[in-house]
N, C-alpha and C. Protein backbone atom coordinates (compact mmCIF):
# COMPACT_ATOMS: atom_id res chain seq x y z
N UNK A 1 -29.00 -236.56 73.94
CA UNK A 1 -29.71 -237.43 74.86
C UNK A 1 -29.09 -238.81 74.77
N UNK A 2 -29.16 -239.36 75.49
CA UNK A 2 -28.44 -240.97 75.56
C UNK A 2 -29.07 -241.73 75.27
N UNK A 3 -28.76 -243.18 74.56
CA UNK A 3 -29.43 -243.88 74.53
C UNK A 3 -30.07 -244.63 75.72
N UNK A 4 -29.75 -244.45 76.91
CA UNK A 4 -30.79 -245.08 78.21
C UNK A 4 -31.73 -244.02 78.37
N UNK A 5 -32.04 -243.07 78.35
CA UNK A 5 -32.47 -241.78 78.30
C UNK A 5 -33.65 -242.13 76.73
N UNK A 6 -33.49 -242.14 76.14
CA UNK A 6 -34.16 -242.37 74.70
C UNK A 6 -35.06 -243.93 75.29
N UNK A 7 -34.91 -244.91 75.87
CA UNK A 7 -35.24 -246.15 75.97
C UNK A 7 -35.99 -245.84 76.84
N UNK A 8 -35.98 -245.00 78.24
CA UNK A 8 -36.80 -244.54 79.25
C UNK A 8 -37.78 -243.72 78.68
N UNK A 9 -37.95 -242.89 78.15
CA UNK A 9 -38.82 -242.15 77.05
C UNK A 9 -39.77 -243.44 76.34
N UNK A 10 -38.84 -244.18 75.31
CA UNK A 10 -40.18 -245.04 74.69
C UNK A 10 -41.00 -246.26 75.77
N UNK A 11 -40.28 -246.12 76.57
CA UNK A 11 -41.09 -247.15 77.65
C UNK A 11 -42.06 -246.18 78.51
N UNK A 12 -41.98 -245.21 78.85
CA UNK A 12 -42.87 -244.26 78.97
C UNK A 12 -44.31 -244.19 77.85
N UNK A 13 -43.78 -243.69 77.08
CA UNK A 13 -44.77 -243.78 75.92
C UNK A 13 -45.33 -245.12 75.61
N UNK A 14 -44.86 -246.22 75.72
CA UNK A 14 -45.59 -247.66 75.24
C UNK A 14 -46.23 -248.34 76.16
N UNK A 15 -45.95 -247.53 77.74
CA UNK A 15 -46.70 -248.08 78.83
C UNK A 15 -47.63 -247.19 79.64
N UNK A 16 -48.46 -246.85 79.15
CA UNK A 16 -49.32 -245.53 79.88
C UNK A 16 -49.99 -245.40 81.00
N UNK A 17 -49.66 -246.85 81.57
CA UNK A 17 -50.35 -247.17 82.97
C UNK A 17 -49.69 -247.15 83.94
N UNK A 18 -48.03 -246.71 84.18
CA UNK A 18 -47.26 -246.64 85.10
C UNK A 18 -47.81 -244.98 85.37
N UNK A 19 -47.68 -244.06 84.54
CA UNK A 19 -47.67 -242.41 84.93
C UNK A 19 -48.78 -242.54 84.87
N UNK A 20 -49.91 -243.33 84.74
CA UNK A 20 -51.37 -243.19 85.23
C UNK A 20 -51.15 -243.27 86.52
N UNK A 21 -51.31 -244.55 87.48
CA UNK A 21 -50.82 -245.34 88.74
C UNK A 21 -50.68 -244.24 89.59
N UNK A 22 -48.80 -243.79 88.77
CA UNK A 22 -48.22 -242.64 89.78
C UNK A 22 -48.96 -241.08 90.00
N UNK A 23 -50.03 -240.83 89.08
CA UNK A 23 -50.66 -240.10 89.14
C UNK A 23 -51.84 -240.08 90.09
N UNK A 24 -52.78 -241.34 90.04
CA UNK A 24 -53.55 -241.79 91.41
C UNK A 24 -52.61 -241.92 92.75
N UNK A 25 -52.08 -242.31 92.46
CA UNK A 25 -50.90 -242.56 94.05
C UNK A 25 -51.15 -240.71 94.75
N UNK A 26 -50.23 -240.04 93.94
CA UNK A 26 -50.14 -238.67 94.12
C UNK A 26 -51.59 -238.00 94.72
N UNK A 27 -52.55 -238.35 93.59
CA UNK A 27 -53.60 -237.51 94.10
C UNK A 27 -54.15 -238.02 95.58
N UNK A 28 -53.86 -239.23 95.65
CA UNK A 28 -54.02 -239.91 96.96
C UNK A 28 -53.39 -238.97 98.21
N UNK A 29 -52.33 -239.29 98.02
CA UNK A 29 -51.40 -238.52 99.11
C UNK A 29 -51.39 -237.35 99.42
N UNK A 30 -51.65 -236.38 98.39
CA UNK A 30 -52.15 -234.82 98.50
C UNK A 30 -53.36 -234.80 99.18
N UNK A 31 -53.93 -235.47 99.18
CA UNK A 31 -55.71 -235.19 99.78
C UNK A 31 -55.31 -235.28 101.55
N UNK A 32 -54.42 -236.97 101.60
CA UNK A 32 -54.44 -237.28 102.81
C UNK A 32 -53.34 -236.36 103.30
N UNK A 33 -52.24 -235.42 102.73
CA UNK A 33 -51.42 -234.89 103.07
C UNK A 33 -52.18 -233.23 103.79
N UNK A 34 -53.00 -232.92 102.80
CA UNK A 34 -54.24 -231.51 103.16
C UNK A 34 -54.90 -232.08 104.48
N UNK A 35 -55.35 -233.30 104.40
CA UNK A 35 -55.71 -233.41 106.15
C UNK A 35 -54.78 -233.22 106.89
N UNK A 36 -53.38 -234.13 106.64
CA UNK A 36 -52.43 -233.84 108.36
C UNK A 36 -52.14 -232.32 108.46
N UNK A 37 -52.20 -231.76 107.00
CA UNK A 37 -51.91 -230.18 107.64
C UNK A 37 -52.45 -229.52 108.27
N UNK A 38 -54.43 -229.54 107.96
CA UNK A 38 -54.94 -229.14 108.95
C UNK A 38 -55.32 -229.48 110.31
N UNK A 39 -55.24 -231.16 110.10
CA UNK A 39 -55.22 -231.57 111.56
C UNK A 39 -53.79 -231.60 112.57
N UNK A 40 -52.88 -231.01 111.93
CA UNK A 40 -51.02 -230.30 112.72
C UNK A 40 -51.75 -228.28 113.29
N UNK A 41 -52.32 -228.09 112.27
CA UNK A 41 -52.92 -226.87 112.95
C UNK A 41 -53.66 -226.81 114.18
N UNK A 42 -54.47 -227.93 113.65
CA UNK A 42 -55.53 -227.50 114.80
C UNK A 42 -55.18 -228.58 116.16
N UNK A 43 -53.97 -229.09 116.16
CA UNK A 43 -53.21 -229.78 117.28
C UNK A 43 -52.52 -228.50 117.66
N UNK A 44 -51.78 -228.01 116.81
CA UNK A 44 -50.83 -226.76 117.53
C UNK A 44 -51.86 -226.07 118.45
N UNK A 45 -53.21 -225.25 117.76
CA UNK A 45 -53.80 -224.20 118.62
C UNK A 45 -54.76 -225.56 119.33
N UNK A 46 -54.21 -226.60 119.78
CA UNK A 46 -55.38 -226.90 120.66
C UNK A 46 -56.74 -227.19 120.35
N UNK A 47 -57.45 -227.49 119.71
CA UNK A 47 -58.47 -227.59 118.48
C UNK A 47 -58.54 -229.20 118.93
N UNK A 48 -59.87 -229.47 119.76
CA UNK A 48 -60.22 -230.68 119.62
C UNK A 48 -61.49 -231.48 119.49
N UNK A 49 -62.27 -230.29 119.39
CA UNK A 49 -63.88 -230.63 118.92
C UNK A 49 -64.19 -230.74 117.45
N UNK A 50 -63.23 -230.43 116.32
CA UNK A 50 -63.44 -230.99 115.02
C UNK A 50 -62.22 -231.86 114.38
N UNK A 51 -62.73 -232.50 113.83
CA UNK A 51 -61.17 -233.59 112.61
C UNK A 51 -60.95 -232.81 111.59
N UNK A 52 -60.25 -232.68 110.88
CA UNK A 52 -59.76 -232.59 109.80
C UNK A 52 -60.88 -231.92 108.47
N UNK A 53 -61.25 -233.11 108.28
CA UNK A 53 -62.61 -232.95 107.40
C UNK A 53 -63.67 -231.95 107.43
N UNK A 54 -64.27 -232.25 109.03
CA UNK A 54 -64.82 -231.45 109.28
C UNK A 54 -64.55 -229.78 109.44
N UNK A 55 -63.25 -229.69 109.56
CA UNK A 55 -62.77 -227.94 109.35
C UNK A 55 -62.83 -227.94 107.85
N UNK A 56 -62.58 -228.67 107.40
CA UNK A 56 -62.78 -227.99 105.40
C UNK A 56 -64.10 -228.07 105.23
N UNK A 57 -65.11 -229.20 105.92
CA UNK A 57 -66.52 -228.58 105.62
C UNK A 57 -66.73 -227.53 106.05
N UNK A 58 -66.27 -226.81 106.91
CA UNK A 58 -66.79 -225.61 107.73
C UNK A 58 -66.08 -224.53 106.77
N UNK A 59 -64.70 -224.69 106.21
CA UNK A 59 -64.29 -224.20 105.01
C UNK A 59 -64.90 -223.35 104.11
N UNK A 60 -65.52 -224.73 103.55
CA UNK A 60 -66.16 -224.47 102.21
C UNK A 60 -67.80 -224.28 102.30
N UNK A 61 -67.86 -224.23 103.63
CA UNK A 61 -69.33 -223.58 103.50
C UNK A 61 -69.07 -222.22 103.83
N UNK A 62 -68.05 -222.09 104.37
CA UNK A 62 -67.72 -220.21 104.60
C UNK A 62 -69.27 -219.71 105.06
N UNK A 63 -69.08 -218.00 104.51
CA UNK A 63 -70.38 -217.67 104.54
C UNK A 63 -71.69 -217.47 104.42
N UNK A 64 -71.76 -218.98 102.95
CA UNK A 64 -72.87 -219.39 102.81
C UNK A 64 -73.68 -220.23 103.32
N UNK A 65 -75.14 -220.23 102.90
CA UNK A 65 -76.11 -220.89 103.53
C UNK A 65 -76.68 -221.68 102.22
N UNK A 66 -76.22 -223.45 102.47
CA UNK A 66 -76.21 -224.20 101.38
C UNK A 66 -76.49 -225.53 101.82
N UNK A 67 -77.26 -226.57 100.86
CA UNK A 67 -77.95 -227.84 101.39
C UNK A 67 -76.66 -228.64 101.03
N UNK A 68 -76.89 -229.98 102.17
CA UNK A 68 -76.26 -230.85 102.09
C UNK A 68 -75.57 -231.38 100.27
N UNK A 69 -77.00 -231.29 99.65
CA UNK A 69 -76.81 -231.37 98.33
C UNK A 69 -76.03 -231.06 97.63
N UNK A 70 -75.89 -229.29 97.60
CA UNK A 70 -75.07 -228.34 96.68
C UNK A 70 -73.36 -228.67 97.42
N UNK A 71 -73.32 -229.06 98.83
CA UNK A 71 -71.83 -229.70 98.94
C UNK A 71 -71.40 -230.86 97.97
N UNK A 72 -71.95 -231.30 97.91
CA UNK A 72 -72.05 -232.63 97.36
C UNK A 72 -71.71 -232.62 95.81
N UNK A 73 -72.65 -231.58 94.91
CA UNK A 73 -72.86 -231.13 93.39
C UNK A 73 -71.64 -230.28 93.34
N UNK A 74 -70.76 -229.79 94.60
CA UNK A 74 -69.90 -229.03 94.10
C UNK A 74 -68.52 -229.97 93.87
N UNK A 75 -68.71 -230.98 94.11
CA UNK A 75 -67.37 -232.00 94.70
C UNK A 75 -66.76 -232.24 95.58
N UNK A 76 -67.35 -231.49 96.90
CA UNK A 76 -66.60 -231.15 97.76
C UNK A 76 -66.14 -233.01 98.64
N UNK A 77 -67.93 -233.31 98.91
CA UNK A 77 -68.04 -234.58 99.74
C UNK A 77 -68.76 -235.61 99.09
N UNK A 78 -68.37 -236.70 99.42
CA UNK A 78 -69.60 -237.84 99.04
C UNK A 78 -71.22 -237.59 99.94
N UNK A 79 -71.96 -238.71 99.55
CA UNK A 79 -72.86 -238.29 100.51
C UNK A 79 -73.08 -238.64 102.05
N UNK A 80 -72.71 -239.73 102.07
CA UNK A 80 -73.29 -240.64 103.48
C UNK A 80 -71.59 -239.63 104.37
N UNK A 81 -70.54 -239.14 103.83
CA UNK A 81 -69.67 -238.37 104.42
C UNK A 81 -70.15 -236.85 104.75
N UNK A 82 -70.68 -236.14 104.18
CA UNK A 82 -71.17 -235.03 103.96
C UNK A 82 -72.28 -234.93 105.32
N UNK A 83 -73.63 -236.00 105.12
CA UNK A 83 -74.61 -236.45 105.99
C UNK A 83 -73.78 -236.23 107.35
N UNK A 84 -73.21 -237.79 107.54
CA UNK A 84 -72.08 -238.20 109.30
C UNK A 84 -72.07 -236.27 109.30
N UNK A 85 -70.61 -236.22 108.67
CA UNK A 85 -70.07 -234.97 109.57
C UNK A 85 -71.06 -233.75 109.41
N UNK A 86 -71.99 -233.20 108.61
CA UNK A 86 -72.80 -232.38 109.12
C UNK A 86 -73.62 -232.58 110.39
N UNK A 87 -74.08 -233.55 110.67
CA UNK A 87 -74.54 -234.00 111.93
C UNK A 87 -73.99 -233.51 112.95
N UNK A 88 -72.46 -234.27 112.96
CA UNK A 88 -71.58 -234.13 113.78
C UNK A 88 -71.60 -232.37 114.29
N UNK A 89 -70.94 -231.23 113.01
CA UNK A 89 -70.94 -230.67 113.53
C UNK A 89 -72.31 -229.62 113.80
N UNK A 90 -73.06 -230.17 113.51
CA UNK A 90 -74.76 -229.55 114.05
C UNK A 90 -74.51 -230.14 116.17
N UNK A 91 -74.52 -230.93 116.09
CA UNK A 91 -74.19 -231.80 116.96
C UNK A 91 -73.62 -230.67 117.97
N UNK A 92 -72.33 -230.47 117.72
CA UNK A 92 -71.37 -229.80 118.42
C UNK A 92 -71.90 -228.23 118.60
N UNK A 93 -72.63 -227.79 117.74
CA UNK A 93 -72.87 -226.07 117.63
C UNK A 93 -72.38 -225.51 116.72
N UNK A 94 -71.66 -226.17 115.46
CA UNK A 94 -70.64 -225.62 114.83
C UNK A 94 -71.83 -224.61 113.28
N UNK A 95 -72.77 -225.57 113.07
CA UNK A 95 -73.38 -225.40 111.97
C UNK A 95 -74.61 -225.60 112.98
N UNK A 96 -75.13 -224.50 112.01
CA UNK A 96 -77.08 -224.49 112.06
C UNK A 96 -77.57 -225.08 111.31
N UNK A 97 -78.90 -225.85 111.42
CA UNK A 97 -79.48 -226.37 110.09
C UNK A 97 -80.80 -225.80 110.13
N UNK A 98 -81.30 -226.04 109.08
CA UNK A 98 -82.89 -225.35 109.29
C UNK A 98 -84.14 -226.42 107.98
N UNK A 99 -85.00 -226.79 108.09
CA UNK A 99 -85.17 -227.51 106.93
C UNK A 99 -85.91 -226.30 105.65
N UNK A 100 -86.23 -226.71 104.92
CA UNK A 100 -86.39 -225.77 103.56
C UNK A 100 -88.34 -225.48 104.25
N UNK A 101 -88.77 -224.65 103.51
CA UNK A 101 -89.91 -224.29 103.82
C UNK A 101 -90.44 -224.44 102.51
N UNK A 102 -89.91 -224.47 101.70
CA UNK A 102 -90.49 -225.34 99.90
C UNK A 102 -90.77 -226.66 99.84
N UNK A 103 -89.32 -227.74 100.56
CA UNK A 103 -89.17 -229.02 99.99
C UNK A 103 -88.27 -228.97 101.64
N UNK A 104 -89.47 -229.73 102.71
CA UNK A 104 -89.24 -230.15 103.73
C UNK A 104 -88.05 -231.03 103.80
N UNK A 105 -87.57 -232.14 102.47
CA UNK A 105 -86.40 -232.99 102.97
C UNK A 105 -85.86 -232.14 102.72
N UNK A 106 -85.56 -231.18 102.15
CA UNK A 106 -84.12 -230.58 102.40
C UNK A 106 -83.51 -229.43 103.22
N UNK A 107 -82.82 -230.07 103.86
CA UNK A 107 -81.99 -228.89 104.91
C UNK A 107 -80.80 -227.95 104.33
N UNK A 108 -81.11 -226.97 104.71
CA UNK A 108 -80.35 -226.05 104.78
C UNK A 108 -79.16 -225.62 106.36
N UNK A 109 -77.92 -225.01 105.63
CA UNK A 109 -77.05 -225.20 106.89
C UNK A 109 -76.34 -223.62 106.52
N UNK A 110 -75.64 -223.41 107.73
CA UNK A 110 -74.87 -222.20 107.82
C UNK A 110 -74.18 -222.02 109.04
N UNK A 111 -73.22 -221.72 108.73
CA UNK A 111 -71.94 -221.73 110.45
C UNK A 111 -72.79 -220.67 111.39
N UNK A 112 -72.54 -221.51 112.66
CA UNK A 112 -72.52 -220.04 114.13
C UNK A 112 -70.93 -219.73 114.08
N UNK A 113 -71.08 -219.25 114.78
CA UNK A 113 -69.97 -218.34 115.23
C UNK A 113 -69.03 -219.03 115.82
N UNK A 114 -69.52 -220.29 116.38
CA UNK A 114 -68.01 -221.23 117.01
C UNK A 114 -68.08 -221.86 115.72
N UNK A 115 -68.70 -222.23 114.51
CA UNK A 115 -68.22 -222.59 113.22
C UNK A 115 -67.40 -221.38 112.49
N UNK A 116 -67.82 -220.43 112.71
CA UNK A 116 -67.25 -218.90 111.78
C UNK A 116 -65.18 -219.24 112.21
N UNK A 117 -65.05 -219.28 113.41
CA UNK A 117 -64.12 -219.51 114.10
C UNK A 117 -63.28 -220.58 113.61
N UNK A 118 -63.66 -221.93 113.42
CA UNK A 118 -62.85 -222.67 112.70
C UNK A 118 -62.94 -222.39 111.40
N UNK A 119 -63.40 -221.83 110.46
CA UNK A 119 -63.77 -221.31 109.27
C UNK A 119 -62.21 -220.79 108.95
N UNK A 120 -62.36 -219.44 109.68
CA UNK A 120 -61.20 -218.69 109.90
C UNK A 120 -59.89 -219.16 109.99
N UNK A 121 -59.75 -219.87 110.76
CA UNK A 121 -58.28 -220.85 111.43
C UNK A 121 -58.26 -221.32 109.90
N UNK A 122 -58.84 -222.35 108.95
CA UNK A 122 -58.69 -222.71 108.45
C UNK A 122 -58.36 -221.68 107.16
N UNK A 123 -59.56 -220.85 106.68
CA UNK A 123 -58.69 -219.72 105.74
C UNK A 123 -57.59 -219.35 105.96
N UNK A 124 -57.25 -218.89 107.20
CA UNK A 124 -55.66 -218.40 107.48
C UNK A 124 -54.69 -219.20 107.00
N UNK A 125 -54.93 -220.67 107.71
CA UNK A 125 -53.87 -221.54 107.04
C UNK A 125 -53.98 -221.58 105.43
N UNK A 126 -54.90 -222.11 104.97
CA UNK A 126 -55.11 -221.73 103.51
C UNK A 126 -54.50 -220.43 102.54
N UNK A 127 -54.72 -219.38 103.08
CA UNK A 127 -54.01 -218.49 102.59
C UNK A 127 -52.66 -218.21 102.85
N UNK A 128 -52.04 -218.91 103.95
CA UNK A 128 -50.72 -219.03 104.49
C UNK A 128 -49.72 -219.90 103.08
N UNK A 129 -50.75 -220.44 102.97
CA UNK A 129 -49.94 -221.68 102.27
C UNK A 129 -49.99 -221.07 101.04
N UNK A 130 -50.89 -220.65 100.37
CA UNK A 130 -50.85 -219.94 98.61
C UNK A 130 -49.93 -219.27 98.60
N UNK A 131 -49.80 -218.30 99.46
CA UNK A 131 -49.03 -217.20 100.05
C UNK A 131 -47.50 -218.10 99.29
N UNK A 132 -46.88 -218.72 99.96
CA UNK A 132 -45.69 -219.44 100.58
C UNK A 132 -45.69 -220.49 99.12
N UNK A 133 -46.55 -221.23 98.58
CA UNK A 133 -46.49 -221.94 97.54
C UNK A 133 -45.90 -221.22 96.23
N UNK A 134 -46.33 -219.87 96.24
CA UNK A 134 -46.26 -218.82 95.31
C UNK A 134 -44.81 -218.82 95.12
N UNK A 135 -44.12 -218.75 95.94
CA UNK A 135 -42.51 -218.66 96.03
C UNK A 135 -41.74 -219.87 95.23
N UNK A 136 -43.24 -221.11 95.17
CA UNK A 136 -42.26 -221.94 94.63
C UNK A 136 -42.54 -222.49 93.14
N UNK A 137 -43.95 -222.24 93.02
CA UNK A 137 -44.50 -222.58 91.77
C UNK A 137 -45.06 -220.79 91.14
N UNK A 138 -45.48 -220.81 89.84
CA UNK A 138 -45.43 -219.47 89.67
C UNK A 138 -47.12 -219.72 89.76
N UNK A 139 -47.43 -218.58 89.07
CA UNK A 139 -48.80 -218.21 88.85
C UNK A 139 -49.74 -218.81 87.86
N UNK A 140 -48.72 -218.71 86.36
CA UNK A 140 -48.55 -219.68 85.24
C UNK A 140 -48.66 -221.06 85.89
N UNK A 141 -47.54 -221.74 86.23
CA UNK A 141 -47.28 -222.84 86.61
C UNK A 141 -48.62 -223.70 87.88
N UNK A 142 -49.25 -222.83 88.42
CA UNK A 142 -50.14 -223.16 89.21
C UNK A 142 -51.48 -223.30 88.28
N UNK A 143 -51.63 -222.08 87.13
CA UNK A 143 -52.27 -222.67 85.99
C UNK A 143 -52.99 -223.78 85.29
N UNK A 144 -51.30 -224.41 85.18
CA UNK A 144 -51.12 -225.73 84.34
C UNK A 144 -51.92 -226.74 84.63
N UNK A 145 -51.14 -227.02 86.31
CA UNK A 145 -51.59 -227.86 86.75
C UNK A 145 -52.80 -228.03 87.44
N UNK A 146 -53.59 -226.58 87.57
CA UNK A 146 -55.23 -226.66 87.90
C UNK A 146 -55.97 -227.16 86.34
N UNK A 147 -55.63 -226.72 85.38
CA UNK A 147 -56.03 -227.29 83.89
C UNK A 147 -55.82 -228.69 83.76
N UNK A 148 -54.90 -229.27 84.07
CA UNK A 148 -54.56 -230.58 84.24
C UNK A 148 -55.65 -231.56 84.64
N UNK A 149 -55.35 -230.88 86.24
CA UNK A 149 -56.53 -231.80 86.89
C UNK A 149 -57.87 -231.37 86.42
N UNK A 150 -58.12 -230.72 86.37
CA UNK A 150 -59.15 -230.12 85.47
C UNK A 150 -60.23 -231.29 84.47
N UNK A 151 -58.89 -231.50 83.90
CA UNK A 151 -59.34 -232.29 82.31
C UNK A 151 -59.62 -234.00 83.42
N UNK A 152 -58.30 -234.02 83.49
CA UNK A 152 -58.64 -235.44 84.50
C UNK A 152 -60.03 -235.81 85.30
N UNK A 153 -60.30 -234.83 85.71
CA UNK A 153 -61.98 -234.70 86.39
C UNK A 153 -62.55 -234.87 85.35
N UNK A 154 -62.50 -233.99 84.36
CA UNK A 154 -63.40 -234.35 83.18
C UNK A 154 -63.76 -235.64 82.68
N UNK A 155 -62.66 -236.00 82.40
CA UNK A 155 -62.56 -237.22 81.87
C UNK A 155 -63.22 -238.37 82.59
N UNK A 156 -62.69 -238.38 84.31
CA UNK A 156 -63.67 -239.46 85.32
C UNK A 156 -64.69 -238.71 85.37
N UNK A 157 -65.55 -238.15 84.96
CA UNK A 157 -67.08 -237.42 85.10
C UNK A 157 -67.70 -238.13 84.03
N UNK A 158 -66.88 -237.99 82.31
CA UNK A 158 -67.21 -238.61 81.44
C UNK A 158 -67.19 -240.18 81.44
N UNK A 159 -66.39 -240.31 82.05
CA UNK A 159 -66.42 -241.77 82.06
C UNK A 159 -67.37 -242.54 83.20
N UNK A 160 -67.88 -241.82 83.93
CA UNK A 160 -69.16 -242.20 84.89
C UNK A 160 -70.46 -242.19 83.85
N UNK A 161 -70.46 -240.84 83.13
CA UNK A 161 -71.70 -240.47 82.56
C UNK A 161 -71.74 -241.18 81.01
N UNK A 162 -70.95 -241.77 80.63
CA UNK A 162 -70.92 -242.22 78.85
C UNK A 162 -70.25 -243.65 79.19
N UNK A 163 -70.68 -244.32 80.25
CA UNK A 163 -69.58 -245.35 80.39
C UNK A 163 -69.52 -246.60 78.79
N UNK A 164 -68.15 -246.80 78.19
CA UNK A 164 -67.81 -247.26 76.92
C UNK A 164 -67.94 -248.69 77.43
């Protein structure tokens, strides 16, 4: 190893806030990068009654029937984001809501069938892409880096809930 090589290493190690940084940067750009992909999809097929967002809410509610809440407890959305675009796509026809018959504030939601529809579009692409990612990262290697972030969540969860 060289000595510039050896000097890049201990400046690495004595500065832990640069590969922090570049690590927020990244997760930044991946999030906003997962929107243009699905909003390049749903430009290709013509798709102009939902954004971006709103197809991964329709996503990740798939075929369940789940309160604003449990989106929320799962990580998916913040709240006052979660609130807007469920509206929105109640609004549109995309999602049903219904309120609880236990605990009146809370609504319950579940796709129609013009939601089932973007649901779909969106799994496809989703599975298009694992599909195709597979080729480049392994199985192992996809692993790692779900453990990774993993811990990283952990850690900003802990550090919300034990703040030092």
């Amino acid at each position: 190893m060289s000595k510039t090589a050896v000097r890049a290493d201990a400046a690495v190690e004595s500065d832990p806030v640069s590969p922090y940084l570049e690590m927020l940067a990244l997760i930044e750009r991946l999030h906003r990068l997962l929107l243009d992909v699905v909003k390049d999809e749903f430009e290709r097929l013509q798709i102009v009654e939902v954004n971006p967002v709103q197809g991964l809410l329709l996503f990740n509610i798939g075929d369940r029937v789940l309160t604003a809440g449990e989106l929320k407890t799962r990580g998916y959305y913040q709240g006052s984001n979660v609130s807007y675009n469920l509206k929105k796509l109640v609004t549109g026809g995309f999602v049903h809501h219904q309120r609880s018959k236990v605990d009146r504030r809370s609504v319950r939601v579940q796709l129609t069938a013009k939601g089932q529809g973007i649901c779909t579009i969106v799994k496809a692409l989703v599975d298009k892409h694992a599909s195709e990612l597979t080729g480049r990262l392994s199985p192992e290697e996809l692993e790692r880096v779900n453990g990774n972030l993993k811990r990283i969540e952990r850690f900003w969860a802990d550090s919300i809930r034990y703040t030092y």
